[in-house]
PDB file of N, CA and C in Angstrom:
ATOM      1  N   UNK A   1     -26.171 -31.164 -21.663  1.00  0.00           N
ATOM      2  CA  UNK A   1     -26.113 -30.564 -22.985  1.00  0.00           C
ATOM      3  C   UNK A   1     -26.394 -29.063 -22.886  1.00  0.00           C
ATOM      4  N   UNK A   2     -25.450 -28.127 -23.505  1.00  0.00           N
ATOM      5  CA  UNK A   2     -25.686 -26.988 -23.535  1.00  0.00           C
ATOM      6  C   UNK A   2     -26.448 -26.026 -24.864  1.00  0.00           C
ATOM      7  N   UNK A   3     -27.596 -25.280 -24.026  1.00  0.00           N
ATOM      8  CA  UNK A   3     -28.580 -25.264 -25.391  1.00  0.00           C
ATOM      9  C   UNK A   3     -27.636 -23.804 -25.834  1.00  0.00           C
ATOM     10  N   UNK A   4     -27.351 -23.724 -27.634  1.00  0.00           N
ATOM     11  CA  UNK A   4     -26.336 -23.046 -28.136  1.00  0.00           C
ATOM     12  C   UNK A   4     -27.148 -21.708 -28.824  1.00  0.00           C
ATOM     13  N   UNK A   5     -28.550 -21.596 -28.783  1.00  0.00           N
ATOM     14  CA  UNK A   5     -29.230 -20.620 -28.924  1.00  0.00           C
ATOM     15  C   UNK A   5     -29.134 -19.088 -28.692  1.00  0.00           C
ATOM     16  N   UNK A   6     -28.317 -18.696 -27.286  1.00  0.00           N
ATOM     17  CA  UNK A   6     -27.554 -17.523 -27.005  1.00  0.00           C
ATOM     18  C   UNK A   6     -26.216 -17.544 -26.840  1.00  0.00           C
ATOM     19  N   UNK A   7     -25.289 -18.355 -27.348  1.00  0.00           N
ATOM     20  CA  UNK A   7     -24.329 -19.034 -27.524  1.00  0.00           C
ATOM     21  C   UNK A   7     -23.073 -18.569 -28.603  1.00  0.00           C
ATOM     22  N   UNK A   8     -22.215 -18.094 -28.472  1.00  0.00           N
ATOM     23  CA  UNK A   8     -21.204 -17.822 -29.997  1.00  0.00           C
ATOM     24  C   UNK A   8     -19.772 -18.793 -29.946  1.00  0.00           C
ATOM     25  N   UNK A   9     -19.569 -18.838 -31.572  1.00  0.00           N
ATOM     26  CA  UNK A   9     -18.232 -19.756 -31.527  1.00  0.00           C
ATOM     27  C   UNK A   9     -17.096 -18.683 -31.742  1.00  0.00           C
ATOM     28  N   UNK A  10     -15.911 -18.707 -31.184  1.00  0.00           N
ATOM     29  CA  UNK A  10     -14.789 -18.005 -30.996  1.00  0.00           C
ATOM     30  C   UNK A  10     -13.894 -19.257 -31.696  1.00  0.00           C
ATOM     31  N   UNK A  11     -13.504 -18.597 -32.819  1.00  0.00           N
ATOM     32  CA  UNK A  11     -11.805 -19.348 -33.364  1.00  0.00           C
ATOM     33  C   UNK A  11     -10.680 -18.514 -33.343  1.00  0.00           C
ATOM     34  N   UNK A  12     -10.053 -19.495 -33.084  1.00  0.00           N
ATOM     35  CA  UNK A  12      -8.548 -17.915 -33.361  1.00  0.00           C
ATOM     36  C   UNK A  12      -8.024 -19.171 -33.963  1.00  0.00           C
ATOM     37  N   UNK A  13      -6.760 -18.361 -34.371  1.00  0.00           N
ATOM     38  CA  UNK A  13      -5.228 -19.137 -34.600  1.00  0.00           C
ATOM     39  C   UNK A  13      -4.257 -17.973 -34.924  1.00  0.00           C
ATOM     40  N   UNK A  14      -2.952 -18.887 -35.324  1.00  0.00           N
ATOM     41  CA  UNK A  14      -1.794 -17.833 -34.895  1.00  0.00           C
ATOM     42  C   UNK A  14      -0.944 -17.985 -36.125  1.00  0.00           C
ATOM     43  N   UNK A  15      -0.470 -17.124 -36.892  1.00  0.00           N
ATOM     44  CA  UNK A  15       0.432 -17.690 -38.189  1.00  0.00           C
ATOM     45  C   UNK A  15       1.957 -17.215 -38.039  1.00  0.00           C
ATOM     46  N   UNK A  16       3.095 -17.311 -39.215  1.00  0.00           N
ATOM     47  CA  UNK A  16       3.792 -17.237 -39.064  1.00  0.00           C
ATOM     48  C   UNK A  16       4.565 -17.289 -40.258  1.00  0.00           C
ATOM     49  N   UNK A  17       5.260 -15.660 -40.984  1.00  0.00           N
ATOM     50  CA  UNK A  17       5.953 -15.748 -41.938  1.00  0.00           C
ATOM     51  C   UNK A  17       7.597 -16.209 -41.264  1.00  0.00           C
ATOM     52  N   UNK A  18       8.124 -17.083 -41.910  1.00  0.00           N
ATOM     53  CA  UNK A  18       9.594 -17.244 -41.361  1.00  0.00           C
ATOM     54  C   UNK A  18      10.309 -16.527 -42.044  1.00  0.00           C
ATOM     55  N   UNK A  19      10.307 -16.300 -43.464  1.00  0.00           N
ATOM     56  CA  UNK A  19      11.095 -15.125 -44.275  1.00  0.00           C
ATOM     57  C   UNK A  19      11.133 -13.380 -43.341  1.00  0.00           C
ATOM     58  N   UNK A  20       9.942 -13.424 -42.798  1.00  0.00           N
ATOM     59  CA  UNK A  20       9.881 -12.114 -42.304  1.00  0.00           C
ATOM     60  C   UNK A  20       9.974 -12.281 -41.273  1.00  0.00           C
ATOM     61  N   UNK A  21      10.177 -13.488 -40.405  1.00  0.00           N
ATOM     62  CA  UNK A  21      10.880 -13.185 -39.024  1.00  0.00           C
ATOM     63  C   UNK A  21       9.445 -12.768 -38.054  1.00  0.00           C
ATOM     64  N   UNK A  22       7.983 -12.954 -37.918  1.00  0.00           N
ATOM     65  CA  UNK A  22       6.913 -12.206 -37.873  1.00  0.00           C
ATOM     66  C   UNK A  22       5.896 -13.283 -37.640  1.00  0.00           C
ATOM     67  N   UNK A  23       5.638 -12.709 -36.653  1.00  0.00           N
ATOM     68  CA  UNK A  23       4.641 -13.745 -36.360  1.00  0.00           C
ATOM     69  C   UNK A  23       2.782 -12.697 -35.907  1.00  0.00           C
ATOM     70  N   UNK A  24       1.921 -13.500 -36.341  1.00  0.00           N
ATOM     71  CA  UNK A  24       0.625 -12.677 -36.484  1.00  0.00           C
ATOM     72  C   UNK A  24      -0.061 -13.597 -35.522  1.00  0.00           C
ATOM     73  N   UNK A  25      -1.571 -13.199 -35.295  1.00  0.00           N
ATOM     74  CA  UNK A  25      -2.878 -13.922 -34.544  1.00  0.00           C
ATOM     75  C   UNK A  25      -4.265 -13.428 -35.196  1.00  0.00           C
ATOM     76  N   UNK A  26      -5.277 -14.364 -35.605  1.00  0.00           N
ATOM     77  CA  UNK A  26      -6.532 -13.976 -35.693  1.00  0.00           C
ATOM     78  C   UNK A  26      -7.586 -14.715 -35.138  1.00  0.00           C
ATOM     79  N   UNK A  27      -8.516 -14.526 -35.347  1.00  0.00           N
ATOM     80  CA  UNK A  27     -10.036 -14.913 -35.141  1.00  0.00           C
ATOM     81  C   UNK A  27     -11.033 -14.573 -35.727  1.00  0.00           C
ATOM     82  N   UNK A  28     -12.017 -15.423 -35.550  1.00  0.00           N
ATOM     83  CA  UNK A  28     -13.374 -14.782 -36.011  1.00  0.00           C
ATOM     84  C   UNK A  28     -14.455 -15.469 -34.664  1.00  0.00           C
ATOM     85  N   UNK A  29     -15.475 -14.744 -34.583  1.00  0.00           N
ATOM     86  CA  UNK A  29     -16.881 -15.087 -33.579  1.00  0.00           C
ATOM     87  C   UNK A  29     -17.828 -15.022 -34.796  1.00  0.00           C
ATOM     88  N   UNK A  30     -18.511 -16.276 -34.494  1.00  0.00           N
ATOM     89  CA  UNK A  30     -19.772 -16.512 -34.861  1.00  0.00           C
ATOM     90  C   UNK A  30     -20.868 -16.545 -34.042  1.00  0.00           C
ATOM     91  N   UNK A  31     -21.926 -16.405 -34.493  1.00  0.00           N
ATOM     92  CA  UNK A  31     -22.792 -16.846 -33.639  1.00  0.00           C
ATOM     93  C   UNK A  31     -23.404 -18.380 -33.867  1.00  0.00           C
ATOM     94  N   UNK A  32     -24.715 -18.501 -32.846  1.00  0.00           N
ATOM     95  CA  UNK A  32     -25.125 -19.508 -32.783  1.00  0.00           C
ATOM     96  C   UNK A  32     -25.927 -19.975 -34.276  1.00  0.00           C
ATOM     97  N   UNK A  33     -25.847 -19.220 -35.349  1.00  0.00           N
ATOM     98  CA  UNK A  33     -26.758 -19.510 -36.165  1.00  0.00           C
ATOM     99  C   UNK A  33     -24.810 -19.475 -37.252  1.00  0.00           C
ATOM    100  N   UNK A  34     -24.289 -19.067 -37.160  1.00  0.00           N
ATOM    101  CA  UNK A  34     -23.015 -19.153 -38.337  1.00  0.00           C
ATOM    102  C   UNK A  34     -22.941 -18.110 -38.761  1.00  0.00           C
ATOM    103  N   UNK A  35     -23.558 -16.462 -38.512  1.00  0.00           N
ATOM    104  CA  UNK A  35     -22.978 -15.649 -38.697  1.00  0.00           C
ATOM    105  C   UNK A  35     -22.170 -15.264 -38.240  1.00  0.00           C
ATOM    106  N   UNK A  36     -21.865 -14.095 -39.085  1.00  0.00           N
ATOM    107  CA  UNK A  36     -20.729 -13.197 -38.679  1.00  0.00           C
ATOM    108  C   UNK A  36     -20.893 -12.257 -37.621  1.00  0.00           C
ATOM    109  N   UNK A  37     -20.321 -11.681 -36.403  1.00  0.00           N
ATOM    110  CA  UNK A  37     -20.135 -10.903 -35.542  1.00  0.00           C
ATOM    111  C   UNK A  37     -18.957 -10.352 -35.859  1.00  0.00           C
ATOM    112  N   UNK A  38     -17.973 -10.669 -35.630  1.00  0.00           N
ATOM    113  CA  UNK A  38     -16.741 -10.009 -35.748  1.00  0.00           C
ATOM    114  C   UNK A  38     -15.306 -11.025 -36.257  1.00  0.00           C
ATOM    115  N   UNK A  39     -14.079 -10.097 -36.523  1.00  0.00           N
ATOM    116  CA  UNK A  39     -13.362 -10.630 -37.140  1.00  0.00           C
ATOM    117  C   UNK A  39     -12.310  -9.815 -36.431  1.00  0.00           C
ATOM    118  N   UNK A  40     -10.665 -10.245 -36.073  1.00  0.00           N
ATOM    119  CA  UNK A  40     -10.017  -9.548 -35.857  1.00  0.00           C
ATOM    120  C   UNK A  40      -8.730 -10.228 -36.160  1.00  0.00           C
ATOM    121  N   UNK A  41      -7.338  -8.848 -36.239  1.00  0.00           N
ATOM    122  CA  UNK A  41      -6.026  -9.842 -36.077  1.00  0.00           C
ATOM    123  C   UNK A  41      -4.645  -8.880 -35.552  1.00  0.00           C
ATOM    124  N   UNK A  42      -3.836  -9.271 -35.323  1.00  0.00           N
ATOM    125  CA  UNK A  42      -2.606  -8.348 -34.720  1.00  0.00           C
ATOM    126  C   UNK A  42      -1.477  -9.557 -35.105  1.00  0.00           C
ATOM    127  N   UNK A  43      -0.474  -8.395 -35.756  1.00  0.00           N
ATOM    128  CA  UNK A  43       0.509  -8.836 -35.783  1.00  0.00           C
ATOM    129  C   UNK A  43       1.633  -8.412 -34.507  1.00  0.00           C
ATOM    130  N   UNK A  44       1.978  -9.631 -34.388  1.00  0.00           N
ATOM    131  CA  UNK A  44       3.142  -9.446 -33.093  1.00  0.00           C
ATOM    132  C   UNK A  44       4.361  -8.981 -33.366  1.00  0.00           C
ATOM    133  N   UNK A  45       5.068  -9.346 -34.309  1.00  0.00           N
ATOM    134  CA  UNK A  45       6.342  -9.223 -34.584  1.00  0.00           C
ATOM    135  C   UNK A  45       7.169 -10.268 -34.293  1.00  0.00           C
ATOM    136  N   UNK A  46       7.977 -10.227 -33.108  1.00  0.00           N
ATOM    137  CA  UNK A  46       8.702 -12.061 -33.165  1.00  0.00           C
ATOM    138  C   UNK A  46       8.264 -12.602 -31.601  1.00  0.00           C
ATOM    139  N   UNK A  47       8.068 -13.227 -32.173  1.00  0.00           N
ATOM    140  CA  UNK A  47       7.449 -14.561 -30.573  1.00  0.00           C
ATOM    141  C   UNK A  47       6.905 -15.974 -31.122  1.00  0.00           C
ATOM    142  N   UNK A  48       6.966 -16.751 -30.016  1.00  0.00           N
ATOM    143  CA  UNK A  48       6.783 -17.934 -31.037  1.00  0.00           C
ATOM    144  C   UNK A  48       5.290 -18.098 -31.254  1.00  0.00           C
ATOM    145  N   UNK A  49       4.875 -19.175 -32.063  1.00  0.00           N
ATOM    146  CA  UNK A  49       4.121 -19.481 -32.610  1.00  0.00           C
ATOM    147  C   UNK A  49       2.818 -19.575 -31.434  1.00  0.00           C
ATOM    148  N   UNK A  50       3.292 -20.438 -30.161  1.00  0.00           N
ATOM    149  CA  UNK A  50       2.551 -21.315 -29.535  1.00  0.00           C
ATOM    150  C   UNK A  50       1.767 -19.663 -28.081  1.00  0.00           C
ATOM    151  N   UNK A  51       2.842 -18.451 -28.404  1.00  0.00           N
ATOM    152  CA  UNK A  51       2.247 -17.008 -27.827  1.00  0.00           C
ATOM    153  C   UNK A  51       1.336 -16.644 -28.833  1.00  0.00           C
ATOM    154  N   UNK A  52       1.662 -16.857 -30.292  1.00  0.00           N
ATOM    155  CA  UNK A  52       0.933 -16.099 -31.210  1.00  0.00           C
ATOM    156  C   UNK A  52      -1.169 -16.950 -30.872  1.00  0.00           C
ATOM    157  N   UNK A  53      -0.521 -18.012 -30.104  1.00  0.00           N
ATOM    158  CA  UNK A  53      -2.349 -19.028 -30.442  1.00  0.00           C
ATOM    159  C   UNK A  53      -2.821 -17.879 -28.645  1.00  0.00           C
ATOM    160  N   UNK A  54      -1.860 -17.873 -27.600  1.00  0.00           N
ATOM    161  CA  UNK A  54      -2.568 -17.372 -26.494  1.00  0.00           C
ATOM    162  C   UNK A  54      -2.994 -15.986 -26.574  1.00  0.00           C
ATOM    163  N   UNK A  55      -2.026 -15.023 -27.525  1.00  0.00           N
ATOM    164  CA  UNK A  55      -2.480 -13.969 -27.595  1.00  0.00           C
ATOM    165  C   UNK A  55      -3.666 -13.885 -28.321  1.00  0.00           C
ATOM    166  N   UNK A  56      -4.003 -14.945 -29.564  1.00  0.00           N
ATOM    167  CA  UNK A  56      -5.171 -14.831 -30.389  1.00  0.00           C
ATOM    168  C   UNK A  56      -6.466 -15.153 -28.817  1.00  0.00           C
ATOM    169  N   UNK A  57      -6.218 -16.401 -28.536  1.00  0.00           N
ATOM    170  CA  UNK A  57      -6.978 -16.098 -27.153  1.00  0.00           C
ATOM    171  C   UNK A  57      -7.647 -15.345 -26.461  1.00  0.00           C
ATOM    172  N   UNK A  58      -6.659 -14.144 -25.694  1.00  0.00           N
ATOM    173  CA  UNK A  58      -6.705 -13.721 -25.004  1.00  0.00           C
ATOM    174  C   UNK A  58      -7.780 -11.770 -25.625  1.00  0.00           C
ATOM    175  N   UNK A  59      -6.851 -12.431 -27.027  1.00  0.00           N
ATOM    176  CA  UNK A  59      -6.959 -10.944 -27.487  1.00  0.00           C
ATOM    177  C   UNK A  59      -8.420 -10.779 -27.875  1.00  0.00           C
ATOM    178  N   UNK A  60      -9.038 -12.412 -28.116  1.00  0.00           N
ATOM    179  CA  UNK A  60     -10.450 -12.788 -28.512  1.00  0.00           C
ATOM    180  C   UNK A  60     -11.177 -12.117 -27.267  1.00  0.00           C
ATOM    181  N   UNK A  61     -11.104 -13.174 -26.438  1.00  0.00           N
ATOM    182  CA  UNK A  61     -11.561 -12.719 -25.097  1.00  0.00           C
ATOM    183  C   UNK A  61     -12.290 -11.589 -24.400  1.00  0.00           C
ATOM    184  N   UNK A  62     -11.123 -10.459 -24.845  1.00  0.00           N
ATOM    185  CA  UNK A  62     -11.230  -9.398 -24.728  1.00  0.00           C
ATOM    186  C   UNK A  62     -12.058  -8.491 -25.630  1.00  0.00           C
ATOM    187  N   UNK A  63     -12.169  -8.749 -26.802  1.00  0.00           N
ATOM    188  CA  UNK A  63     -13.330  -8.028 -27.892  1.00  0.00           C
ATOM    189  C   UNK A  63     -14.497  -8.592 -27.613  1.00  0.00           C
ATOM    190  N   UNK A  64     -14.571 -10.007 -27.297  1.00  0.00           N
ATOM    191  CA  UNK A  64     -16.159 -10.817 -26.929  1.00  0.00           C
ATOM    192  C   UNK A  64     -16.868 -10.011 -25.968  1.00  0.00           C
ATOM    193  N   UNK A  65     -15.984  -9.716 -24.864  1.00  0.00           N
ATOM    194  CA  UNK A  65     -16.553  -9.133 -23.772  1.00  0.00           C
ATOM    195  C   UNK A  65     -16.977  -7.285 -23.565  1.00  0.00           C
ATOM    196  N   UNK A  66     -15.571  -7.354 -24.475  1.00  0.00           N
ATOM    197  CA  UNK A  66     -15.938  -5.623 -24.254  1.00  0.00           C
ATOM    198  C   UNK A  66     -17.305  -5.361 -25.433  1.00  0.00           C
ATOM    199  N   UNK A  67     -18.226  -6.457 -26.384  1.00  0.00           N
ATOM    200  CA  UNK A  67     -18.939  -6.080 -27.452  1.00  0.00           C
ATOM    201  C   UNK A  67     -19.980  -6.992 -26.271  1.00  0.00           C
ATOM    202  N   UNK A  68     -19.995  -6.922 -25.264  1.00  0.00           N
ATOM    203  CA  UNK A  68     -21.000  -7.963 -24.280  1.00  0.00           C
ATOM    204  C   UNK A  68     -21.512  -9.281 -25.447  1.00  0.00           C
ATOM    205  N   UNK A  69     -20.523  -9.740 -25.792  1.00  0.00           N
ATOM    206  CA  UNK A  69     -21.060 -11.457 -25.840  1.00  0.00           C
ATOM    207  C   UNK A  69     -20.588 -12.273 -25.306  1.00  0.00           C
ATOM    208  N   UNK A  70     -20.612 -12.334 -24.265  1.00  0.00           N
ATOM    209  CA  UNK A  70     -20.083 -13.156 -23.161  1.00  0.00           C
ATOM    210  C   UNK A  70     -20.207 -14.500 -22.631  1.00  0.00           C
ATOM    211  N   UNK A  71     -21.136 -15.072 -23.802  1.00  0.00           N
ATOM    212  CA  UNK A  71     -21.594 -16.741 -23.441  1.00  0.00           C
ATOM    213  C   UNK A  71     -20.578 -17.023 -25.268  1.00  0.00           C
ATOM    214  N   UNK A  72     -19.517 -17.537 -24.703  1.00  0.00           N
ATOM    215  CA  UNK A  72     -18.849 -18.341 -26.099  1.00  0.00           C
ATOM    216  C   UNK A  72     -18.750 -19.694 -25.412  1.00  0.00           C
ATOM    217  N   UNK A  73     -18.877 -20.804 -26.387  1.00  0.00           N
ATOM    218  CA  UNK A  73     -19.202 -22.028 -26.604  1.00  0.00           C
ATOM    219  C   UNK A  73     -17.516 -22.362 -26.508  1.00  0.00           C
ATOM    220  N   UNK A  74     -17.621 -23.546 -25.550  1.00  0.00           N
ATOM    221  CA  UNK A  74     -16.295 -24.053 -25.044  1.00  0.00           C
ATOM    222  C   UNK A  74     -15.458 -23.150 -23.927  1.00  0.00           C
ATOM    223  N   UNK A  75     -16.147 -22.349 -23.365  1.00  0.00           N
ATOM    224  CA  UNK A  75     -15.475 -21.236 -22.092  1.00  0.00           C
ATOM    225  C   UNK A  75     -15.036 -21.948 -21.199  1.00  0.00           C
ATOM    226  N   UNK A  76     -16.420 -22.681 -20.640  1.00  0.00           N
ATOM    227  CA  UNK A  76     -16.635 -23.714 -19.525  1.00  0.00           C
ATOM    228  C   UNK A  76     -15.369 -25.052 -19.368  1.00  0.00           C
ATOM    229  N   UNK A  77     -15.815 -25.276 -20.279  1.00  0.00           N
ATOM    230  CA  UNK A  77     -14.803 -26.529 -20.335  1.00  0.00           C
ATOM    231  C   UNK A  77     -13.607 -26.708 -21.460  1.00  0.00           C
ATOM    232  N   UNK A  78     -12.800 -25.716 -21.734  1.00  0.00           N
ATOM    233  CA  UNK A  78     -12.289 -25.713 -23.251  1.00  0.00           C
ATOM    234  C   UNK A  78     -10.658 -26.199 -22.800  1.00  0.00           C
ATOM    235  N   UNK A  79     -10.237 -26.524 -24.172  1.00  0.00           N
ATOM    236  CA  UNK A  79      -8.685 -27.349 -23.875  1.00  0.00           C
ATOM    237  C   UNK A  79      -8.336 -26.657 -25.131  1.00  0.00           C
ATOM    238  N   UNK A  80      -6.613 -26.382 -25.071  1.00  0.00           N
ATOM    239  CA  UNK A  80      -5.940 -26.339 -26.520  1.00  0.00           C
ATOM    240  C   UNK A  80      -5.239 -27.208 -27.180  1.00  0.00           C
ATOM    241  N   UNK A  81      -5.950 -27.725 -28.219  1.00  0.00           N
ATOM    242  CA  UNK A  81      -5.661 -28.368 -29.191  1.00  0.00           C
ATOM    243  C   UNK A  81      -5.154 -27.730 -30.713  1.00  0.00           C
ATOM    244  N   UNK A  82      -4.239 -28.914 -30.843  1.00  0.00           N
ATOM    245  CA  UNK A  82      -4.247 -28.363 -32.839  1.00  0.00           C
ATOM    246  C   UNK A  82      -5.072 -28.967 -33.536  1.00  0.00           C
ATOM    247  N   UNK A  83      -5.289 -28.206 -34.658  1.00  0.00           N
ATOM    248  CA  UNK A  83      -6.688 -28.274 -35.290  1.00  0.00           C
ATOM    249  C   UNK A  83      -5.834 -27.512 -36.440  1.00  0.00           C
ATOM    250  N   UNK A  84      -5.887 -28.625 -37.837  1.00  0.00           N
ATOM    251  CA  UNK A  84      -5.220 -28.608 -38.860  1.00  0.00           C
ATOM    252  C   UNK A  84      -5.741 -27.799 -39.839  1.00  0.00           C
ATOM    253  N   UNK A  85      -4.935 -26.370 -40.195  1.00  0.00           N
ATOM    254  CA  UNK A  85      -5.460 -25.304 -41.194  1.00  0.00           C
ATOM    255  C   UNK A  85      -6.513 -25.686 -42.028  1.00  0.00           C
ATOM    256  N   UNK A  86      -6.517 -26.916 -42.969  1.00  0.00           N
ATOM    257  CA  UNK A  86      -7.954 -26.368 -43.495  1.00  0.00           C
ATOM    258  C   UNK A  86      -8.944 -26.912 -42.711  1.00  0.00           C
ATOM    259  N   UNK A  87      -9.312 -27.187 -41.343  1.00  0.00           N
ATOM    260  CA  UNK A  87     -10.326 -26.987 -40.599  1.00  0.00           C
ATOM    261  C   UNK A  87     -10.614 -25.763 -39.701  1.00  0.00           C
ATOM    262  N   UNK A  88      -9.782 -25.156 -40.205  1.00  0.00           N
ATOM    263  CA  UNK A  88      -9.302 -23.544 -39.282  1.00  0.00           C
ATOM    264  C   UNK A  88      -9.304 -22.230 -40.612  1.00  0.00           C
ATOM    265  N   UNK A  89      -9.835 -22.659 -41.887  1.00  0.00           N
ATOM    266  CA  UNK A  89      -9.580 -21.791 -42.645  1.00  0.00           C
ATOM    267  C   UNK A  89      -9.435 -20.790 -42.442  1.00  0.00           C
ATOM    268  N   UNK A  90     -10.478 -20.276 -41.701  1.00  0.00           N
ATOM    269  CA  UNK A  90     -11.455 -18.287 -41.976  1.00  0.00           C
ATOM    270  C   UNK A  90     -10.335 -17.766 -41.262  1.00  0.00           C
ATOM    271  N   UNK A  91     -10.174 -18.489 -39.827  1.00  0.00           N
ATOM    272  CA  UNK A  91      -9.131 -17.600 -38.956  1.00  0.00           C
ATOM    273  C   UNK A  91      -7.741 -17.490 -39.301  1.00  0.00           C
ATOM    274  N   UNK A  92      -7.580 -18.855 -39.553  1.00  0.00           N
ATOM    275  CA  UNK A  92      -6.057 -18.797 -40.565  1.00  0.00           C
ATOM    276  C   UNK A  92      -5.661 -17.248 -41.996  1.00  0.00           C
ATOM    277  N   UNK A  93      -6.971 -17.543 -42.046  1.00  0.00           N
ATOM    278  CA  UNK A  93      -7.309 -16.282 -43.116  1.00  0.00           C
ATOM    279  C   UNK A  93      -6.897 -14.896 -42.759  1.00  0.00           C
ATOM    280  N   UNK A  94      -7.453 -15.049 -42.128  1.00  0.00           N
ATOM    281  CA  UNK A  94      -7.629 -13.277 -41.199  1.00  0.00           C
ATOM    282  C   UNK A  94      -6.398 -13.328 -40.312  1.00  0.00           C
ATOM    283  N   UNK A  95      -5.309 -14.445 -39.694  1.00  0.00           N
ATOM    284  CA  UNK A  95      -4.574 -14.038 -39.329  1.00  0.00           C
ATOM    285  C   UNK A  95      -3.306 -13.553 -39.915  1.00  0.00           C
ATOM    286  N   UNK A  96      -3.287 -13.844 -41.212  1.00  0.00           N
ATOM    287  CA  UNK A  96      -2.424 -13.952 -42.188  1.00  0.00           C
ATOM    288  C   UNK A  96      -2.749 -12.520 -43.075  1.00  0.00           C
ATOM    289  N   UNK A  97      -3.479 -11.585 -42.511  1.00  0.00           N
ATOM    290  CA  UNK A  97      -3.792 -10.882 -43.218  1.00  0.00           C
ATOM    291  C   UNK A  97      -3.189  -9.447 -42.204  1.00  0.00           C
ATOM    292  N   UNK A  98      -3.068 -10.137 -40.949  1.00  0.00           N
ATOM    293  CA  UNK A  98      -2.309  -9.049 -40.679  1.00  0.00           C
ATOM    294  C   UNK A  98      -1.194  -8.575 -41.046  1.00  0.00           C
ATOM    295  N   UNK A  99      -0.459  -9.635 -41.866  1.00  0.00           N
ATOM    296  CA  UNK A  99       1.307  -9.499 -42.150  1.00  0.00           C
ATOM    297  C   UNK A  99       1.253  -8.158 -43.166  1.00  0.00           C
ATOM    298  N   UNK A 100      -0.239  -8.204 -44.086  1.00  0.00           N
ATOM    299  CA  UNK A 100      -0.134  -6.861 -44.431  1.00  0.00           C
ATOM    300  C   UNK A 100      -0.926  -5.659 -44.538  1.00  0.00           C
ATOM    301  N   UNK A 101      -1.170  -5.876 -42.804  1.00  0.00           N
ATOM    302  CA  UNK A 101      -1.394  -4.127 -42.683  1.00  0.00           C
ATOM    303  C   UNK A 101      -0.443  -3.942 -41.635  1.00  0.00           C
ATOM    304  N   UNK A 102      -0.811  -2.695 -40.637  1.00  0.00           N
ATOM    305  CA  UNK A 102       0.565  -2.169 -39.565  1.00  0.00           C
ATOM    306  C   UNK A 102      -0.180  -3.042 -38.498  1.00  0.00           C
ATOM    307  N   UNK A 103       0.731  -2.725 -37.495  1.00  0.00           N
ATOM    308  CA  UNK A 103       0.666  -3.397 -36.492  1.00  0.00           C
ATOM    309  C   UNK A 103      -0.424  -3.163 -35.843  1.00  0.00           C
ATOM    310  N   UNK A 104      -1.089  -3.832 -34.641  1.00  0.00           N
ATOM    311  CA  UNK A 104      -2.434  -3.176 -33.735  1.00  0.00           C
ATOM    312  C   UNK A 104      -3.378  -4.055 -33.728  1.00  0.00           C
ATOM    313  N   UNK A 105      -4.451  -3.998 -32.714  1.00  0.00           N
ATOM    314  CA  UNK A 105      -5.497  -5.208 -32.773  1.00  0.00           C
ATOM    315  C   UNK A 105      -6.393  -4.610 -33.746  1.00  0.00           C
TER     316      UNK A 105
END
């Protein structure tokens, strides 16, 4: 059992207007208590859906570490699964929010 005390949760997900041809990614990190740390999102432009979840990934990854929080919960042993929007709200949220600003992480 892993004690979750210095511990943060990383969600992403990846959305997708089809009218606009546009595809986005977000996330949010929590910590071990359910706050907030950070929030982020980038819109891609066209790629599919299943780049839009690795770039949210990857792109997570990369803010966790460069803000040194470097112990996220599920690193060790993590798999990708779908996990149905309203159990994904916040990030679904925030990824969908890139469609309207400009492009950029």
């Amino acid at each position: 059992m892993v004690e979750t005390e210095d511990w943060n949760d990383l969600k992403i997900d990846g959305a997708i207007k089809i009218n606009r041809g546009c595809v986005a990614t977000g996330g949010v990190l929590r910590d071990h208590n359910e706050n907030w740390i950070l929030g982020f999102n980038c819109r891609l432009g066209k790629c599919l859906v299943f780049e839009a979840e690795i770039w949210g990934i990857l792109n997570g990854v990369m803010l966790v570490q460069g803000r040194q929080h470097n112990r996220i919960l599920g690193m060790e042993n993590w798999s990708i699964e779908h996990v149905p929007r309203e159990d994904n709200a916040e990030a679904d949220h925030i990824a969908n929010l890139a469609f309207d600003k400009g492009e950029g992480l």
